[in-house]
Protein backbone atom coordinates (compact mmCIF):
# COMPACT_ATOMS: atom_id res chain seq x y z
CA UNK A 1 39.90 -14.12 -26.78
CA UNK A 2 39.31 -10.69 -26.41
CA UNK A 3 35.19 -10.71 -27.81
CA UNK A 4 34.76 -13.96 -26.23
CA UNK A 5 35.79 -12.31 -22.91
CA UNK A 6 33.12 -9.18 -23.80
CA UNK A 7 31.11 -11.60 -24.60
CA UNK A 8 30.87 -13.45 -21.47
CA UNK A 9 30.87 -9.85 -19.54
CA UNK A 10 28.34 -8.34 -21.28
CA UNK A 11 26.25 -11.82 -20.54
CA UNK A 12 26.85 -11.49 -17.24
CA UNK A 13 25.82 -7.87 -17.10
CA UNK A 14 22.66 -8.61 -18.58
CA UNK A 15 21.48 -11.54 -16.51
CA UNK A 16 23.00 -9.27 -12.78
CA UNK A 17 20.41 -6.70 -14.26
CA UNK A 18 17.34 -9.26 -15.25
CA UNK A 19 18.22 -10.68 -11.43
CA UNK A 20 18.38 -7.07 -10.11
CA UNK A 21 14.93 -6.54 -11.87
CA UNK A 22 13.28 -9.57 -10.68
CA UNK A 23 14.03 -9.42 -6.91
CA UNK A 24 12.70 -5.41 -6.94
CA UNK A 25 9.56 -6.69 -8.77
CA UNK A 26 8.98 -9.49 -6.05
CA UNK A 27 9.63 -6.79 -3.56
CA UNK A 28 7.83 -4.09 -4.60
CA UNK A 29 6.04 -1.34 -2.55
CA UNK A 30 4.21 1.40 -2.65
CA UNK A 31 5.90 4.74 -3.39
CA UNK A 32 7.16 7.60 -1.12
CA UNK A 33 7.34 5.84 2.22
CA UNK A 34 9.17 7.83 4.64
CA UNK A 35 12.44 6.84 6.59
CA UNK A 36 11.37 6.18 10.52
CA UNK A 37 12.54 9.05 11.76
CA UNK A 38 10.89 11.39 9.41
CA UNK A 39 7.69 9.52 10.19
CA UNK A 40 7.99 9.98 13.93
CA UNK A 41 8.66 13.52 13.14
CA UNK A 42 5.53 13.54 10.99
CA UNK A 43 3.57 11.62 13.95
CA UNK A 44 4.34 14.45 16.03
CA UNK A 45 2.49 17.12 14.13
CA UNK A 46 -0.47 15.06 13.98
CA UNK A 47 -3.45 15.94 15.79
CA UNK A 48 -4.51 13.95 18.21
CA UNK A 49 -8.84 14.44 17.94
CA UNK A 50 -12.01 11.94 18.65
CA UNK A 51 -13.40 10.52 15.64
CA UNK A 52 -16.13 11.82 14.31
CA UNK A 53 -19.43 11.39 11.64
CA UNK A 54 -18.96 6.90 12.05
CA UNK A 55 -22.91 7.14 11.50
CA UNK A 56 -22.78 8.76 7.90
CA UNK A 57 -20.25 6.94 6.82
CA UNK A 58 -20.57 5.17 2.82
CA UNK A 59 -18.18 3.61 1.17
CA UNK A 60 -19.69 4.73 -2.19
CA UNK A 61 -18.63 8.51 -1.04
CA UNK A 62 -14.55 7.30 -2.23
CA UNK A 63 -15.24 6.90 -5.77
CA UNK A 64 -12.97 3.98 -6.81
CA UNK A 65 -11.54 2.19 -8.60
CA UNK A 66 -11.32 4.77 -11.47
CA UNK A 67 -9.89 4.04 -14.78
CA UNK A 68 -6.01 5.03 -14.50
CA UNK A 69 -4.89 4.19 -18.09
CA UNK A 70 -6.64 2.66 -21.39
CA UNK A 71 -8.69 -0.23 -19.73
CA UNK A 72 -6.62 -0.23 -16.64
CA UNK A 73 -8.63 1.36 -13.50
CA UNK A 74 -6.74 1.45 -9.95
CA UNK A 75 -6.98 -2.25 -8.64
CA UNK A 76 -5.29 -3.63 -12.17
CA UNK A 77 -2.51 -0.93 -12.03
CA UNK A 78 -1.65 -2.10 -7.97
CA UNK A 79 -1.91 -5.26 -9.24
CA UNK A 80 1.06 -4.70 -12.17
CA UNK A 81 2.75 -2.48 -10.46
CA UNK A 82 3.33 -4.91 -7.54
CA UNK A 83 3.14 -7.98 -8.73
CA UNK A 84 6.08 -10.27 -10.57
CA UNK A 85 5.81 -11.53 -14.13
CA UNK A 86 2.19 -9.73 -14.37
CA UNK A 87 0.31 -11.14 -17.36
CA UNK A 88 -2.64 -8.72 -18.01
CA UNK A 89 -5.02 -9.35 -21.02
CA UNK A 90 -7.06 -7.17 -23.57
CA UNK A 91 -9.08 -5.52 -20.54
CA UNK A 92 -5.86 -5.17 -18.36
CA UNK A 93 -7.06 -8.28 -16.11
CA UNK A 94 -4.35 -9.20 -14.51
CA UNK A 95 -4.00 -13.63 -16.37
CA UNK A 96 -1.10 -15.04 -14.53
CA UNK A 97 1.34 -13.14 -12.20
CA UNK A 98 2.03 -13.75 -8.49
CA UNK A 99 2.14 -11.31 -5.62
CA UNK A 100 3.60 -11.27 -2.11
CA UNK A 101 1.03 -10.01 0.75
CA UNK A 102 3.71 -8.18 3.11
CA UNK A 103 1.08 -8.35 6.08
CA UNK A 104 1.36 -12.14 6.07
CA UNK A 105 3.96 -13.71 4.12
CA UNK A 106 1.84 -15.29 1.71
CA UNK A 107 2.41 -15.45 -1.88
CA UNK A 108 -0.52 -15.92 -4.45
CA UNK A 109 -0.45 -16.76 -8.44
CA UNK A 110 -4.01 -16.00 -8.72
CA UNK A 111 -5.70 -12.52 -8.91
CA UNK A 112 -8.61 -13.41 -7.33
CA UNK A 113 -6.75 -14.03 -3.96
CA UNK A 114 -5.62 -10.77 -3.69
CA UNK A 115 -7.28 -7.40 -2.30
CA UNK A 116 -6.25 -4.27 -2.79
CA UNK A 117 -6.31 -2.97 0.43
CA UNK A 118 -6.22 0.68 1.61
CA UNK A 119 -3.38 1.47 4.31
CA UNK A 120 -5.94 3.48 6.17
CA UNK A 121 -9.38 2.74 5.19
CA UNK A 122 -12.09 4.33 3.62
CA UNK A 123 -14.37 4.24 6.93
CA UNK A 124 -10.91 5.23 9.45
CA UNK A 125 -10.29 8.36 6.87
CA UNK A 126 -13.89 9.00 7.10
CA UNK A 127 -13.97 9.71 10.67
CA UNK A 128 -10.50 11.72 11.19
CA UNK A 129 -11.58 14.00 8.69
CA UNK A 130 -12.51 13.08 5.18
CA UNK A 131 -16.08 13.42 6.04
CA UNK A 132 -15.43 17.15 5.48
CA UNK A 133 -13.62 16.58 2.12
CA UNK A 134 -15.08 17.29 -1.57
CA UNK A 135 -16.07 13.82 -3.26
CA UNK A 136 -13.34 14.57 -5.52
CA UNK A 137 -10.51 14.72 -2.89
CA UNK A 138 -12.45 11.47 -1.70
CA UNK A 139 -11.93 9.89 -4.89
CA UNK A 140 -8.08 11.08 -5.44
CA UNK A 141 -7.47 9.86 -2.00
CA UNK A 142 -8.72 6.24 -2.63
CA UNK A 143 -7.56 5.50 -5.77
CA UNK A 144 -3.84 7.70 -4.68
CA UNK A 145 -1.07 5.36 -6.77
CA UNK A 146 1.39 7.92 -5.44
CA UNK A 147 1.34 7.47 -1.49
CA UNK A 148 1.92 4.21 0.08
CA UNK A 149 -1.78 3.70 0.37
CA UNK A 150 -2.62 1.24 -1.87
CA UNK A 151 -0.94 -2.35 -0.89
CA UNK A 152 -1.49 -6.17 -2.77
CA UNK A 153 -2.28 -8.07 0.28
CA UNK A 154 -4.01 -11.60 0.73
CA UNK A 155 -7.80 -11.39 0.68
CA UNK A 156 -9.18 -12.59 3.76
CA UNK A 157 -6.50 -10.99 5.90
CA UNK A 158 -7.16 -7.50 4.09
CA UNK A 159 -11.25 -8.52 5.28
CA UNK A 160 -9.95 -9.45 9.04
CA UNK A 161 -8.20 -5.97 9.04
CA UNK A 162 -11.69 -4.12 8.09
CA UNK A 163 -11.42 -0.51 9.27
CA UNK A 164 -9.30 -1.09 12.22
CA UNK A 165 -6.41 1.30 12.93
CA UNK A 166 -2.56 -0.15 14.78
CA UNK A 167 -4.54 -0.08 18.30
CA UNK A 168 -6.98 -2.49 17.39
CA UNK A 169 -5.28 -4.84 14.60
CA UNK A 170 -1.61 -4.94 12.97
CA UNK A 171 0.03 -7.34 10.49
CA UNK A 172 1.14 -10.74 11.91
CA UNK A 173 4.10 -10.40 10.33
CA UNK A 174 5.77 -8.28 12.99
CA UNK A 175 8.64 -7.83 11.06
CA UNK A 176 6.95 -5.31 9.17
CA UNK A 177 5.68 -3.17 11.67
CA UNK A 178 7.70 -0.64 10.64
CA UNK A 179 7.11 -0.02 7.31
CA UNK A 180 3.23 -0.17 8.28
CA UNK A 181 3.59 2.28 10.94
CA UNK A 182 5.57 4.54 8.37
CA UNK A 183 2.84 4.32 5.49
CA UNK A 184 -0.20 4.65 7.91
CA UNK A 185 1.54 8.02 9.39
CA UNK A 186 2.23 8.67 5.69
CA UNK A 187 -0.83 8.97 4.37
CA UNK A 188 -2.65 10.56 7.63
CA UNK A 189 0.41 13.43 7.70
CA UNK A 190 -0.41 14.35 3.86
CA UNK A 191 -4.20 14.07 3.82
CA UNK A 192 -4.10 15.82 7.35
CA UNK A 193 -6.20 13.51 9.06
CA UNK A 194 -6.55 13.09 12.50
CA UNK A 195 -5.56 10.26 14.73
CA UNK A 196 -6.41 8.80 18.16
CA UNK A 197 -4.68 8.70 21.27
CA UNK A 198 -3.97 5.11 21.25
CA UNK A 199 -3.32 4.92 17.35
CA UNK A 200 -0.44 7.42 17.98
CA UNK A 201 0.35 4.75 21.71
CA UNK A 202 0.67 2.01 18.76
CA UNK A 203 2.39 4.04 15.74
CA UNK A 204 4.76 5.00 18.17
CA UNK A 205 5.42 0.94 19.82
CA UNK A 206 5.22 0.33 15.84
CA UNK A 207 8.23 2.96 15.04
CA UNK A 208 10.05 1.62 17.79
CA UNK A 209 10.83 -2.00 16.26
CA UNK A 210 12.48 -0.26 12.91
């Protein structure tokens, strides 16, 4: 009685853990975003500035995606790393899988649906500062795995968003307002960027539904 009651424990231990790892992986975000009120302490420091250099802006100035690990550059390593039941094959393209976009709710089993979309773009970066950066910082900073700047989102709504900061455009899923609003001042606090007076307006609304 005694082993069949270890049994039945230790079987229940082991599918609480397998359910334990399956809800993170269907929930999984980017590393290292900060608790609200550290970001609206973090939104304080920020300078507010005009953006500057839009006219010499190229996207082929952030080298990306880079190869992270064996065949696997930075798009297929989002794509594992935030996906559930990722099936990658011999050149670490992500086979089967599904991910969750948190900016609209939607849920996709195929790959190709899914952008990898920068929390604040390329071109925004670009003009609150990274025009003055080495291409090499420009490369770390859009292929960074370990900043919540890299999200799995659906496709079209990562092309809607474009290069638009919280004044202009923010997930329809209002629910996570906050947890944008905490990545974007993320990433502009530890690359020291810049930010407008009615970004900081929005961050702040943003901050104030967490």
């Amino acid at each position: 009685m005694k082993r069949a009651f270890a049994a039945v424990t230790a079987l229940l231990a082991l599918v609480v853990t397998l359910t334990a790892f399956t809800i993170g992986a269907a929930n999984a975000t980017p590393p290292n975003i900060p608790s609200a009120s550290t970001a609206a302490s973090r939104l304080a420091t920020l300078t507010v500035a005009t953006e500057s250099h839009q006219s010499t802006y190229d996207r082929s100035l952030f080298p990306h995606w880079i190869t992270i690990s064996g065949t696997c550059n930075t798009r297929e390593e989002v794509l594992k790393r935030d996906g559930t039941n990722v099936v990658t094959d011999s050149a670490c393209a992500a086979t089967s899988g599904s991910w969750y976009s948190p900016y609209d709710g939607a849920t996709w089993t195929a790959a190709s649906d899914v952008d990898i979309d920068h929390m604040v773009p390329l071109a925004e970066a670009w003009r609150s500062g990274a025009w003055a950066w080495t291409t090499a910082q420009r490369q770390t900073y859009a292929n960074d795995l370990g900043g919540p700047e890299l999200w799995a989102v659906t496709d079209n709504v990562n092309q809607s968003k474009g290069d638009q900061d919280p004044s202009t455009w923010k997930p329809s899923v209002s629910s996570f307002w906050c947890t944008y609003a905490r990545a974007w001042i993320q990433v502009k606090w530890y690359y020291g960027l810049t930010l407008q007076s009615a970004e900081k307006s929005a961050l702040t609304d943003m901050l104030n539904t967490c």
